[in-house]
N, C-alpha and C. Protein backbone atom coordinates (compact mmCIF):
# COMPACT_ATOMS: atom_id res chain seq x y z
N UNK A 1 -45.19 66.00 -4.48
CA UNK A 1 -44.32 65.98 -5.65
C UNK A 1 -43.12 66.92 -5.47
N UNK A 2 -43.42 67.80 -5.01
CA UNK A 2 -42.38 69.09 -4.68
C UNK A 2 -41.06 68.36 -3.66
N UNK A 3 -41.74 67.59 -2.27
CA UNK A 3 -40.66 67.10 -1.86
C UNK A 3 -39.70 66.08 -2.81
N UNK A 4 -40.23 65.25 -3.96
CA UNK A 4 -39.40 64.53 -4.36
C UNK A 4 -38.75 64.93 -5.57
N UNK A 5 -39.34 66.60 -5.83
CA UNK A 5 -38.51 67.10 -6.80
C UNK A 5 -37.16 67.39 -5.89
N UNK A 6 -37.13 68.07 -4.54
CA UNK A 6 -35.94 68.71 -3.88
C UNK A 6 -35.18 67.49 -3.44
N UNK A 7 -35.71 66.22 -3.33
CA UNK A 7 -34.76 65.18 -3.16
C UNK A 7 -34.12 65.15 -3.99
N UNK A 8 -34.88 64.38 -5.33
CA UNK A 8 -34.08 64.30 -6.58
C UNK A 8 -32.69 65.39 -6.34
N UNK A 9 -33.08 66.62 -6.65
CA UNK A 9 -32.15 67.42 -6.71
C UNK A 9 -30.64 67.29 -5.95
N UNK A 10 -31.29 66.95 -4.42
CA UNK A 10 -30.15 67.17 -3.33
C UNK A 10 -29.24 65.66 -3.74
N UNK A 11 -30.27 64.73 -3.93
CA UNK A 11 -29.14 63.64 -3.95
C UNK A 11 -27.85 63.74 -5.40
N UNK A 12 -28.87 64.14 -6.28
CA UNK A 12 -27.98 64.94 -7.76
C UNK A 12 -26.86 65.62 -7.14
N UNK A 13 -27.07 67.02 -6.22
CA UNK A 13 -26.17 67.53 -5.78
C UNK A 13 -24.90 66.75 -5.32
N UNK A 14 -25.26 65.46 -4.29
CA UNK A 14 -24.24 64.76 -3.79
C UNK A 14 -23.36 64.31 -5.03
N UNK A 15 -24.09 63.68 -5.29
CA UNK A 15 -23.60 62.48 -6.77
C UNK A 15 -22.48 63.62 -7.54
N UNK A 16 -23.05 64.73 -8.01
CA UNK A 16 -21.97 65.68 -8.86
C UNK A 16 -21.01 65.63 -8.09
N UNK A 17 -20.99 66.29 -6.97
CA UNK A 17 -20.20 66.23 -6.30
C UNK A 17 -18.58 64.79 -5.94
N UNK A 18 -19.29 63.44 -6.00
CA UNK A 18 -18.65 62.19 -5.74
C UNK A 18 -17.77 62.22 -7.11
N UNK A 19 -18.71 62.65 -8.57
CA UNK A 19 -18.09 63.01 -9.49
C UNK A 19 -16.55 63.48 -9.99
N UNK A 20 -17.46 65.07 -9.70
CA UNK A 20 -16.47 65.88 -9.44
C UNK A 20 -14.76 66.07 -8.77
N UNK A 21 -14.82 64.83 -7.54
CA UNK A 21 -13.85 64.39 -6.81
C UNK A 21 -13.07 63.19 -7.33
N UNK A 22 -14.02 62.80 -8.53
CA UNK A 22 -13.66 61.62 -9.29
C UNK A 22 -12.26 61.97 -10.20
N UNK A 23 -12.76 62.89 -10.88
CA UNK A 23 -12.14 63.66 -12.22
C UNK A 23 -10.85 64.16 -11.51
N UNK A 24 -10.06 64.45 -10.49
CA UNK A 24 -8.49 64.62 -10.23
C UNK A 24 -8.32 63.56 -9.50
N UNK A 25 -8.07 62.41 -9.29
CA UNK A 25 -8.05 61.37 -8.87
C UNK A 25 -6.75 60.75 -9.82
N UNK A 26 -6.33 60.69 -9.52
CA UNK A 26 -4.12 60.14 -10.29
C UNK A 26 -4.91 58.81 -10.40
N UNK A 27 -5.17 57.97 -9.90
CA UNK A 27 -5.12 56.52 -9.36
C UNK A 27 -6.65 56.01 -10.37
N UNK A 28 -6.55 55.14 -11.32
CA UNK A 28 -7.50 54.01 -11.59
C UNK A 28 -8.51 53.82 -10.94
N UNK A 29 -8.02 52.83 -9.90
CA UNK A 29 -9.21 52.46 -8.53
C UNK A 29 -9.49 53.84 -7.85
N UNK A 30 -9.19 54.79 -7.60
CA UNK A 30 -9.67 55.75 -6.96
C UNK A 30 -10.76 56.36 -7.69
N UNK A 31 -10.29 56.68 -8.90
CA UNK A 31 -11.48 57.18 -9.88
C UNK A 31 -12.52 56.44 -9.68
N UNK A 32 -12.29 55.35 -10.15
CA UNK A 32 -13.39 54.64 -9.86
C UNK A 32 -14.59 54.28 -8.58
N UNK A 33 -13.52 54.27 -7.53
CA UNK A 33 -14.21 53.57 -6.17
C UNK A 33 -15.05 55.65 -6.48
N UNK A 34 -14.91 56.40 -6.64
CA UNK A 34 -15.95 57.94 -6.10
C UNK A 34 -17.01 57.64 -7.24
N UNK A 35 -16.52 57.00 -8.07
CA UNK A 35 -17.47 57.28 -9.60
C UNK A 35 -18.93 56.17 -9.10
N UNK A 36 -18.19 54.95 -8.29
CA UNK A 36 -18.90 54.02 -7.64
C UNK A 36 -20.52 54.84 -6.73
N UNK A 37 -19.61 55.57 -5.93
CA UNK A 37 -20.52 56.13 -4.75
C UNK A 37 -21.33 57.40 -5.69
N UNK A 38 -20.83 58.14 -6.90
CA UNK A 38 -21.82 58.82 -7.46
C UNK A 38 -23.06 58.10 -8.09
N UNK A 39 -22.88 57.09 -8.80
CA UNK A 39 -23.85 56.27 -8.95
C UNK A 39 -24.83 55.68 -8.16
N UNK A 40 -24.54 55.30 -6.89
CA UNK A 40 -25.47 55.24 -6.01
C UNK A 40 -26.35 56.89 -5.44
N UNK A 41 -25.74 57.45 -5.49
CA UNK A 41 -26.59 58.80 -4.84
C UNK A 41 -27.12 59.02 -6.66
N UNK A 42 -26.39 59.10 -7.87
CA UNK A 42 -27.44 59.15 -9.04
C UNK A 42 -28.93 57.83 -8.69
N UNK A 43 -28.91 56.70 -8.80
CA UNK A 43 -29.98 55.77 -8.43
C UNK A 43 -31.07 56.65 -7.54
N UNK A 44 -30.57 57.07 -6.19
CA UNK A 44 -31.55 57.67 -4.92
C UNK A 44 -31.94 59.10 -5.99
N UNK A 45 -31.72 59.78 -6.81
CA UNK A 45 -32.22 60.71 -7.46
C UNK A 45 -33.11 60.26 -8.54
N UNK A 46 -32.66 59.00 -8.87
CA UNK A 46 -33.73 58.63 -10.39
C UNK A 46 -34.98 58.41 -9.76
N UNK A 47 -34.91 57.66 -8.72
CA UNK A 47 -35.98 57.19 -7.92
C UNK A 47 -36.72 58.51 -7.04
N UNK A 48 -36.12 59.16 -6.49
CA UNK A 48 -37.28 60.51 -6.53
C UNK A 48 -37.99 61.33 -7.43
N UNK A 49 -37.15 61.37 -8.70
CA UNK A 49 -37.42 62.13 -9.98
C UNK A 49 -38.25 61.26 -10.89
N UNK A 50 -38.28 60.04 -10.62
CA UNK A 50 -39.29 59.08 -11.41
C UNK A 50 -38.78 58.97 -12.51
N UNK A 51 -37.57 58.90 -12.69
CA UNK A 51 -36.79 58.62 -14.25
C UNK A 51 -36.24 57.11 -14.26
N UNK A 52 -36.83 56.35 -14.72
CA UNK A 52 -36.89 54.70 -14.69
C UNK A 52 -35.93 54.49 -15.89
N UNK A 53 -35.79 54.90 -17.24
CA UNK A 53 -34.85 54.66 -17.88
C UNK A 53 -33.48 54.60 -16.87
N UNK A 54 -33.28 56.01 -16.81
CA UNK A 54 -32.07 56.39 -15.93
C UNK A 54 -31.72 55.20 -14.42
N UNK A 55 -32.79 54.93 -14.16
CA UNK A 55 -32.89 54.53 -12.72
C UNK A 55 -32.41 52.97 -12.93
N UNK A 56 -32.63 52.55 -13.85
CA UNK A 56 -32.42 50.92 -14.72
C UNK A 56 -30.72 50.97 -15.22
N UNK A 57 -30.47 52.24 -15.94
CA UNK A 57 -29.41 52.40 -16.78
C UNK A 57 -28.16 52.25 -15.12
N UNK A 58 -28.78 53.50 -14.39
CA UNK A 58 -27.63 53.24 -13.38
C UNK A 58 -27.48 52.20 -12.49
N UNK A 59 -28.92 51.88 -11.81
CA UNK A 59 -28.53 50.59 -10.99
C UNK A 59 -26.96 49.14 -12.22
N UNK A 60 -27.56 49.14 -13.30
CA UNK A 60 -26.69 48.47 -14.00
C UNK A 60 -25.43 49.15 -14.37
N UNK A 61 -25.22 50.33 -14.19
CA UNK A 61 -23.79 50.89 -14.16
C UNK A 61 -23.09 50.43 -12.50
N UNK A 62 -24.25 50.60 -11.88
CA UNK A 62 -23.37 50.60 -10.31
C UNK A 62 -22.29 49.19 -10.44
N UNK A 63 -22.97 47.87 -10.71
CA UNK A 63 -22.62 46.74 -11.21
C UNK A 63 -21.55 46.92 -12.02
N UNK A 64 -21.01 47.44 -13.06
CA UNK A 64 -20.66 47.61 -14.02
C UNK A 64 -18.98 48.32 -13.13
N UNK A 65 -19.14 49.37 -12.62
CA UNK A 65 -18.51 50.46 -12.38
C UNK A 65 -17.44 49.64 -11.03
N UNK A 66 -18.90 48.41 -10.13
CA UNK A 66 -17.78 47.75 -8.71
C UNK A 66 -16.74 46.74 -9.56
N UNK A 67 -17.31 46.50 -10.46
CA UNK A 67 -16.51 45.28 -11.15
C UNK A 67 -14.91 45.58 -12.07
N UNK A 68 -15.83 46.72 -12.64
CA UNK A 68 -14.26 47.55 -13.18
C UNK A 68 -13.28 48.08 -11.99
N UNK A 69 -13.79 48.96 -11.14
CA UNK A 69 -12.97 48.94 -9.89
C UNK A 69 -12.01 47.87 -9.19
N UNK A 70 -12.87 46.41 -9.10
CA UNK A 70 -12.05 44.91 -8.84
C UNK A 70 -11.48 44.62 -9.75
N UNK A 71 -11.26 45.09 -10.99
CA UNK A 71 -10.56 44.57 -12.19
C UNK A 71 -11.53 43.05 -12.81
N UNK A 72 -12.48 43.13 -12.68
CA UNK A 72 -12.87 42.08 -12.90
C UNK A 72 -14.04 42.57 -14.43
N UNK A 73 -13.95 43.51 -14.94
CA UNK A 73 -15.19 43.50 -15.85
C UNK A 73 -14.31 42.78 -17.14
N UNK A 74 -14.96 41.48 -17.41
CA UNK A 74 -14.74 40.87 -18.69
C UNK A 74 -15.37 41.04 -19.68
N UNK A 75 -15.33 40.80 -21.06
CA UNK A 75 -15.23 40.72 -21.90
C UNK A 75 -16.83 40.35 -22.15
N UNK A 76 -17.13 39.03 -21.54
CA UNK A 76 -18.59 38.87 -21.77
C UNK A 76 -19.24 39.49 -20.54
N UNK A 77 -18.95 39.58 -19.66
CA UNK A 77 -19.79 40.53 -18.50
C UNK A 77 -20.03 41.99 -18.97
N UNK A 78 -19.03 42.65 -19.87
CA UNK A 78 -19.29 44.00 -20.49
C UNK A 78 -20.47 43.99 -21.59
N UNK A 79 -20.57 42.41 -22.54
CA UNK A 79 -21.71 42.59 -23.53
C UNK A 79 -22.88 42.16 -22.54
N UNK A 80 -22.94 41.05 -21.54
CA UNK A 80 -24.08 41.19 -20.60
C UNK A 80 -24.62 42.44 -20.32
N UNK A 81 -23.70 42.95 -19.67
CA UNK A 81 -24.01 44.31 -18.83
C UNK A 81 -24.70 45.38 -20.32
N UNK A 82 -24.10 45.11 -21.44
CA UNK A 82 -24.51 46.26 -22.05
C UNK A 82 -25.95 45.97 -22.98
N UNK A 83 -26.22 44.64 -23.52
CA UNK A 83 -27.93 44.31 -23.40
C UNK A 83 -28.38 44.12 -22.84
N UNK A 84 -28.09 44.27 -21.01
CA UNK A 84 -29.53 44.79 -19.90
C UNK A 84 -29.61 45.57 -20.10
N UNK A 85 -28.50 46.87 -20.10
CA UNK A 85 -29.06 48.13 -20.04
C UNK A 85 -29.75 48.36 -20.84
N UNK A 86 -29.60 48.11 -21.98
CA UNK A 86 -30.62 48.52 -23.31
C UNK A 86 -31.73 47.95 -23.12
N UNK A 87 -31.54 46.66 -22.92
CA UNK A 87 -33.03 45.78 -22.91
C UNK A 87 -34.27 46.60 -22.04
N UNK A 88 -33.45 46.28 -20.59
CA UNK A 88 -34.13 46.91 -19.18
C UNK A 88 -34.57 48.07 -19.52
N UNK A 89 -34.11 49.10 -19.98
CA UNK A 89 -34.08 50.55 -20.15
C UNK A 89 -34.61 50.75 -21.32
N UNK A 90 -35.15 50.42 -22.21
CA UNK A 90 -36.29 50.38 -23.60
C UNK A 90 -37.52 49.76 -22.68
N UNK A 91 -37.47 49.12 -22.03
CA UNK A 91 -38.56 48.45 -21.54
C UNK A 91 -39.43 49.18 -20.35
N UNK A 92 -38.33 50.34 -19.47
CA UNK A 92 -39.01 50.82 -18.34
C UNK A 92 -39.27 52.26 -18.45
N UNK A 93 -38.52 52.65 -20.28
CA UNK A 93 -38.26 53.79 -20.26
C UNK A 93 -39.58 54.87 -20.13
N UNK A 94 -39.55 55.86 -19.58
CA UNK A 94 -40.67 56.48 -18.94
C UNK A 94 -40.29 58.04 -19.69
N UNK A 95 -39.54 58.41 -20.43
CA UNK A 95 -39.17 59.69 -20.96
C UNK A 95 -39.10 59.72 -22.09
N UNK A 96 -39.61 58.99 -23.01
CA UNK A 96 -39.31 59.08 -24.30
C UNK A 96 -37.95 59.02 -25.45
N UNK A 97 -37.64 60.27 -26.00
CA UNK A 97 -36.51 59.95 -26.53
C UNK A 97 -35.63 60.21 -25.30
N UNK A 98 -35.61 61.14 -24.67
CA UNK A 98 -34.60 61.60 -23.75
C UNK A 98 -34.26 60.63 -22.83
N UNK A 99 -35.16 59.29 -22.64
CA UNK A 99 -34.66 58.31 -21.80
C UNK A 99 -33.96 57.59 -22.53
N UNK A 100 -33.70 57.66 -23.82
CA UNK A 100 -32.27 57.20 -24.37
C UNK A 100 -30.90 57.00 -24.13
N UNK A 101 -31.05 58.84 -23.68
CA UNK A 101 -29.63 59.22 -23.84
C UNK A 101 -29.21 58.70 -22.40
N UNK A 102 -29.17 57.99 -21.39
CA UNK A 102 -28.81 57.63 -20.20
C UNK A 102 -27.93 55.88 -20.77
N UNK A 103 -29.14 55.56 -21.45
CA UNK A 103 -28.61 54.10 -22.15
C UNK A 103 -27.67 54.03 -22.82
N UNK A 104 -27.29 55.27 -23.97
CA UNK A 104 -26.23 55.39 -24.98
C UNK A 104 -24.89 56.46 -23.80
N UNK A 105 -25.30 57.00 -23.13
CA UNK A 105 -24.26 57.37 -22.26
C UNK A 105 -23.66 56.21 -21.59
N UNK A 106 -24.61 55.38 -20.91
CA UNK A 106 -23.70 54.06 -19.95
C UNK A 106 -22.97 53.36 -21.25
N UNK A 107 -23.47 53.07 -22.42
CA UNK A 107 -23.02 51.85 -23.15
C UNK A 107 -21.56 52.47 -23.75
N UNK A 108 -21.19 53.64 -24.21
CA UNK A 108 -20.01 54.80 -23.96
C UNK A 108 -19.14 54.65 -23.01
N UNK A 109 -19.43 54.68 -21.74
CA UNK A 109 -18.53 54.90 -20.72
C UNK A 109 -18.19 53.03 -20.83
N UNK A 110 -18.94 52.18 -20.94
CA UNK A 110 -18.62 50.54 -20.40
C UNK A 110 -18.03 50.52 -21.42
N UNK A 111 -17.86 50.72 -22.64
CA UNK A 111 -17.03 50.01 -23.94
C UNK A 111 -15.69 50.38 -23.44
N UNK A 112 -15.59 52.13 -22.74
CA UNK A 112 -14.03 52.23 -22.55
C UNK A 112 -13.61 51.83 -21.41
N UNK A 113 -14.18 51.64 -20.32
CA UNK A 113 -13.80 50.36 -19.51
C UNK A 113 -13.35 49.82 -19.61
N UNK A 114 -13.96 48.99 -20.21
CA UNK A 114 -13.46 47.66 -21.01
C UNK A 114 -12.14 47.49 -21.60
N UNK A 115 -12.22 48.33 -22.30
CA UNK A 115 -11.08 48.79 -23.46
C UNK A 115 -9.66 48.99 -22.97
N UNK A 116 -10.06 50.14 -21.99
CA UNK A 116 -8.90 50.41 -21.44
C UNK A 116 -8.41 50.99 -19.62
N UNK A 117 -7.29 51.24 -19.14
CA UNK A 117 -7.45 51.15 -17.70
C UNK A 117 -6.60 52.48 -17.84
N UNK A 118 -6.65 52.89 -18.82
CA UNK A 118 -5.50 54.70 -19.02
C UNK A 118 -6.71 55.74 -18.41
N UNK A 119 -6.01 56.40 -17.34
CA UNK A 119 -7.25 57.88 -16.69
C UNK A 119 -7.57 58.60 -18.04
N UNK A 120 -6.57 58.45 -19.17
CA UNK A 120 -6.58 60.01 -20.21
C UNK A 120 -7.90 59.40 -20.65
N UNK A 121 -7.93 58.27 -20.91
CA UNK A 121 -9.45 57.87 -21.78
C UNK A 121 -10.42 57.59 -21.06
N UNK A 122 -10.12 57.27 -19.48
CA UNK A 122 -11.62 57.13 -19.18
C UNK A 122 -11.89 58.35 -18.88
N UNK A 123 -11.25 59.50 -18.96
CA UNK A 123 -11.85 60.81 -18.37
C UNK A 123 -12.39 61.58 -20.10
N UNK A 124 -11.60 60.83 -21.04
CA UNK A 124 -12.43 61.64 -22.49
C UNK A 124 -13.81 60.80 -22.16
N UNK A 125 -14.11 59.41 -21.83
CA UNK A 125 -14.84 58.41 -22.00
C UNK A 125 -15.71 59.48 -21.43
N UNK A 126 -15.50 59.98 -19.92
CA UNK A 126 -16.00 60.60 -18.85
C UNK A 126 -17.00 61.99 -19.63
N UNK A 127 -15.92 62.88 -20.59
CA UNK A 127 -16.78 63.64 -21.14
C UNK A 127 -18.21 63.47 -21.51
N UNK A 128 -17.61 62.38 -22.59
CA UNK A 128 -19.20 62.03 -23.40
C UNK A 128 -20.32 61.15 -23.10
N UNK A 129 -19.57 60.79 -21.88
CA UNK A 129 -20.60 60.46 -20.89
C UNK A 129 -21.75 61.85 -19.97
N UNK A 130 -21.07 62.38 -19.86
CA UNK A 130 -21.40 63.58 -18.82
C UNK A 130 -22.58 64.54 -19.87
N UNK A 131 -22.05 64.81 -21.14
CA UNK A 131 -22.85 65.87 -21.97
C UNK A 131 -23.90 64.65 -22.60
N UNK A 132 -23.81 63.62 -22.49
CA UNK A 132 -25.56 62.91 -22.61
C UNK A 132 -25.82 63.25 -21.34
N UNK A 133 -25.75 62.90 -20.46
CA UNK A 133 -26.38 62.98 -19.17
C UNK A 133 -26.82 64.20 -19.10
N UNK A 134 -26.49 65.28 -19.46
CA UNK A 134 -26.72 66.94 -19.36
C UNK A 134 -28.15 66.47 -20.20
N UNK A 135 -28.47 66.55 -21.04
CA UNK A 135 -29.49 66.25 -21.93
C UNK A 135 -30.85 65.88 -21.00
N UNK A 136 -30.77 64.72 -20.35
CA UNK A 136 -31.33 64.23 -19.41
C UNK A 136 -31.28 64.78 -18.75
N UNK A 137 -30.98 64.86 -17.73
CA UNK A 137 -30.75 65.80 -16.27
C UNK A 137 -31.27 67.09 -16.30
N UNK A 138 -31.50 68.53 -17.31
CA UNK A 138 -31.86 69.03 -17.96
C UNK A 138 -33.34 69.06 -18.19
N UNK A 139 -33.93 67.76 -18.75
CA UNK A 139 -35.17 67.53 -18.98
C UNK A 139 -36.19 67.12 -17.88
N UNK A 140 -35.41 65.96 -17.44
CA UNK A 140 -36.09 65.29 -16.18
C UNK A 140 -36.40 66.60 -14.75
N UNK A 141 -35.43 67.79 -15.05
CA UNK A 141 -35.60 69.23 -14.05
C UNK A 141 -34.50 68.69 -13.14
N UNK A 142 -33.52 67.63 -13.12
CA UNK A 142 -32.24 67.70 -11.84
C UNK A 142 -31.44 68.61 -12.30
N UNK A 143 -31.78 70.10 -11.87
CA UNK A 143 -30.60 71.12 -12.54
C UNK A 143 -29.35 71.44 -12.20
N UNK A 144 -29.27 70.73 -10.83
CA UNK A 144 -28.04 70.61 -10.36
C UNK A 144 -27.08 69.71 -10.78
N UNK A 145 -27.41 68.87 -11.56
CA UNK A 145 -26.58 67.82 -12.31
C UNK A 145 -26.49 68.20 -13.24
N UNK A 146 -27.62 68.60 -14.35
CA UNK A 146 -27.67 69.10 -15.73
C UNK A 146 -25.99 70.52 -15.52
N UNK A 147 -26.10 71.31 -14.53
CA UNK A 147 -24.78 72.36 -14.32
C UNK A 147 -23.57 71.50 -14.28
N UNK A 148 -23.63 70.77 -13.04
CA UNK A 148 -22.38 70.18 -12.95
C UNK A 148 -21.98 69.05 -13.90
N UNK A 149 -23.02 68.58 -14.65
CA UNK A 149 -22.19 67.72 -16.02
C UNK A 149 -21.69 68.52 -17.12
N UNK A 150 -22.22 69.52 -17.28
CA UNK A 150 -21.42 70.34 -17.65
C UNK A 150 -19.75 71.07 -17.37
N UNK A 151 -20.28 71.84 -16.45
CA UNK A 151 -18.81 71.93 -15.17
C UNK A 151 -18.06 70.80 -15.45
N UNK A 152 -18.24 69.73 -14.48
CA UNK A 152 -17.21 68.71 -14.91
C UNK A 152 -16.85 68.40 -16.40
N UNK A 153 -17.66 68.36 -17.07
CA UNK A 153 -16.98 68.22 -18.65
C UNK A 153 -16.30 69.16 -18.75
N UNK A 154 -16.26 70.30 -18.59
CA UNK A 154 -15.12 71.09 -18.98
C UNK A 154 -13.92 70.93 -17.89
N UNK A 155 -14.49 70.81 -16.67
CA UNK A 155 -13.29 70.50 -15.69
C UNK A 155 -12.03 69.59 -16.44
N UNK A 156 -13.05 68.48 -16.47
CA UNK A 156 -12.18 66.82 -17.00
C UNK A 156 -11.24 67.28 -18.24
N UNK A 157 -11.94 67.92 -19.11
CA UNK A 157 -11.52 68.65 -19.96
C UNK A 157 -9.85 69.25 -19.83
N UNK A 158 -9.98 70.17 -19.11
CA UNK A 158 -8.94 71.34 -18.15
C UNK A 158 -7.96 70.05 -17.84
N UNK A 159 -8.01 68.72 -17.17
CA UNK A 159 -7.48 67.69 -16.77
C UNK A 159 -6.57 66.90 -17.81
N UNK A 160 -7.89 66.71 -18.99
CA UNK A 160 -7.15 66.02 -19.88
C UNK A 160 -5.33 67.22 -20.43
N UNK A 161 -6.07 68.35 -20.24
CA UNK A 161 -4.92 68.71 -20.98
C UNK A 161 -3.79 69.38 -20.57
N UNK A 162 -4.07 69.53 -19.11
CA UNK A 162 -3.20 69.43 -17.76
C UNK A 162 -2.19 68.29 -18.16
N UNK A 163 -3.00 67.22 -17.69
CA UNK A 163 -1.80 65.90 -17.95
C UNK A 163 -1.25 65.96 -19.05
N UNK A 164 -1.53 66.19 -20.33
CA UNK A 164 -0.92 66.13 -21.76
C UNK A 164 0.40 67.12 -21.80
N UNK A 165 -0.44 68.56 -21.27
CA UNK A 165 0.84 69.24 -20.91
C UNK A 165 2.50 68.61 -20.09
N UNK A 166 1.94 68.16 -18.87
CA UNK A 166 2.67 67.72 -18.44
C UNK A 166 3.52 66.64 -18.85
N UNK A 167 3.01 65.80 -19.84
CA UNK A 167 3.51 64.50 -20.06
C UNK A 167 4.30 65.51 -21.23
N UNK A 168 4.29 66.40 -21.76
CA UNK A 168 4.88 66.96 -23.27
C UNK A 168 6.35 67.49 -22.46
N UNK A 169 6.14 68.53 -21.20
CA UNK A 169 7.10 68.88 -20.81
C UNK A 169 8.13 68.00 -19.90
N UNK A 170 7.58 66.72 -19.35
CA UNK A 170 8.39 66.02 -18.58
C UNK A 170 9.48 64.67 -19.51
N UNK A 171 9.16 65.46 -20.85
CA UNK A 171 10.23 64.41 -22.02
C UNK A 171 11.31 65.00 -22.23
């Protein structure tokens, strides 16, 4: 058990990290294509940590996340995508309430997807995505994610208002 607690962890480590590199990213598709590869190293952590909500919620973000990247997430592929996750993830959930918050975090981040292709909102989107995930991450013991969703929320944070600045002074 011990080794697949330090997996969990290390692959968490990566994933923050793919994150982390996500959040100053100028470019749409760039954000996206790192946010892509954190999701896969999140999956290789659910699956050591035995968090099946999470592990359901992200495999269906990974989907979610290549498609927005191709410009291709529609309209009904976003309500698909967003009653598997719920469905799948009520059904495998293995954590109780706390395997919630992975489901109401993805269904958050896919509405503004959807919505919109502006960095300022997918990186607010990004926040309230990140402080559910803290919740989780936190509980499940990946403490290296539970830090860095934090971190990055305030990073993204620092970002959002970086650019705002900038956009105030470059008028």
């Amino acid at each position: 058990m011990q080794t697949y607690f330090i997996l969990g962890n290390l692959f968490s480590l990566v994933a923050a990290i793919c994150l982390g590199v996500s959040v100053f990213r100028k470019k749409t598709t760039s954000l996206l294509m790192w946010q892509v590869l954190e999701v896969i190293f999140c999956i290789l952590s659910n699956i050591a940590l035995f968090t099946f909500s999470a592990l359901s919620t992200n495999s269906i973000a990974l989907v979610r996340d290549m498609l927005a990247y191709r410009g291709k997430l529609s309209k009904t592929t976003t309500a698909i995508l967003l009653l598997l996750c719920v469905g799948v993830g009520l059904y495998v959930n293995n954590r109780g309430i706390v395997g919630l918050f992975p489901m109401a975090a993805s269904a958050v981040y896919t509405i503004f997807l959807h919505a919109t292709r502006h960095e300022q909102q997918i990186r607010f989107a990004l926040i309230i995505n990140l402080l559910l995930w803290f919740v989780h991450d936190f509980y499940v013991g990946a403490y290296p994610s539970a830090f860095m969703d934090v971190f990055l929320s305030i990073w993204t944070l620092i970002a959002i208002l970086k650019n705002m600045k900038w956009r105030i002074h470059s008028r």
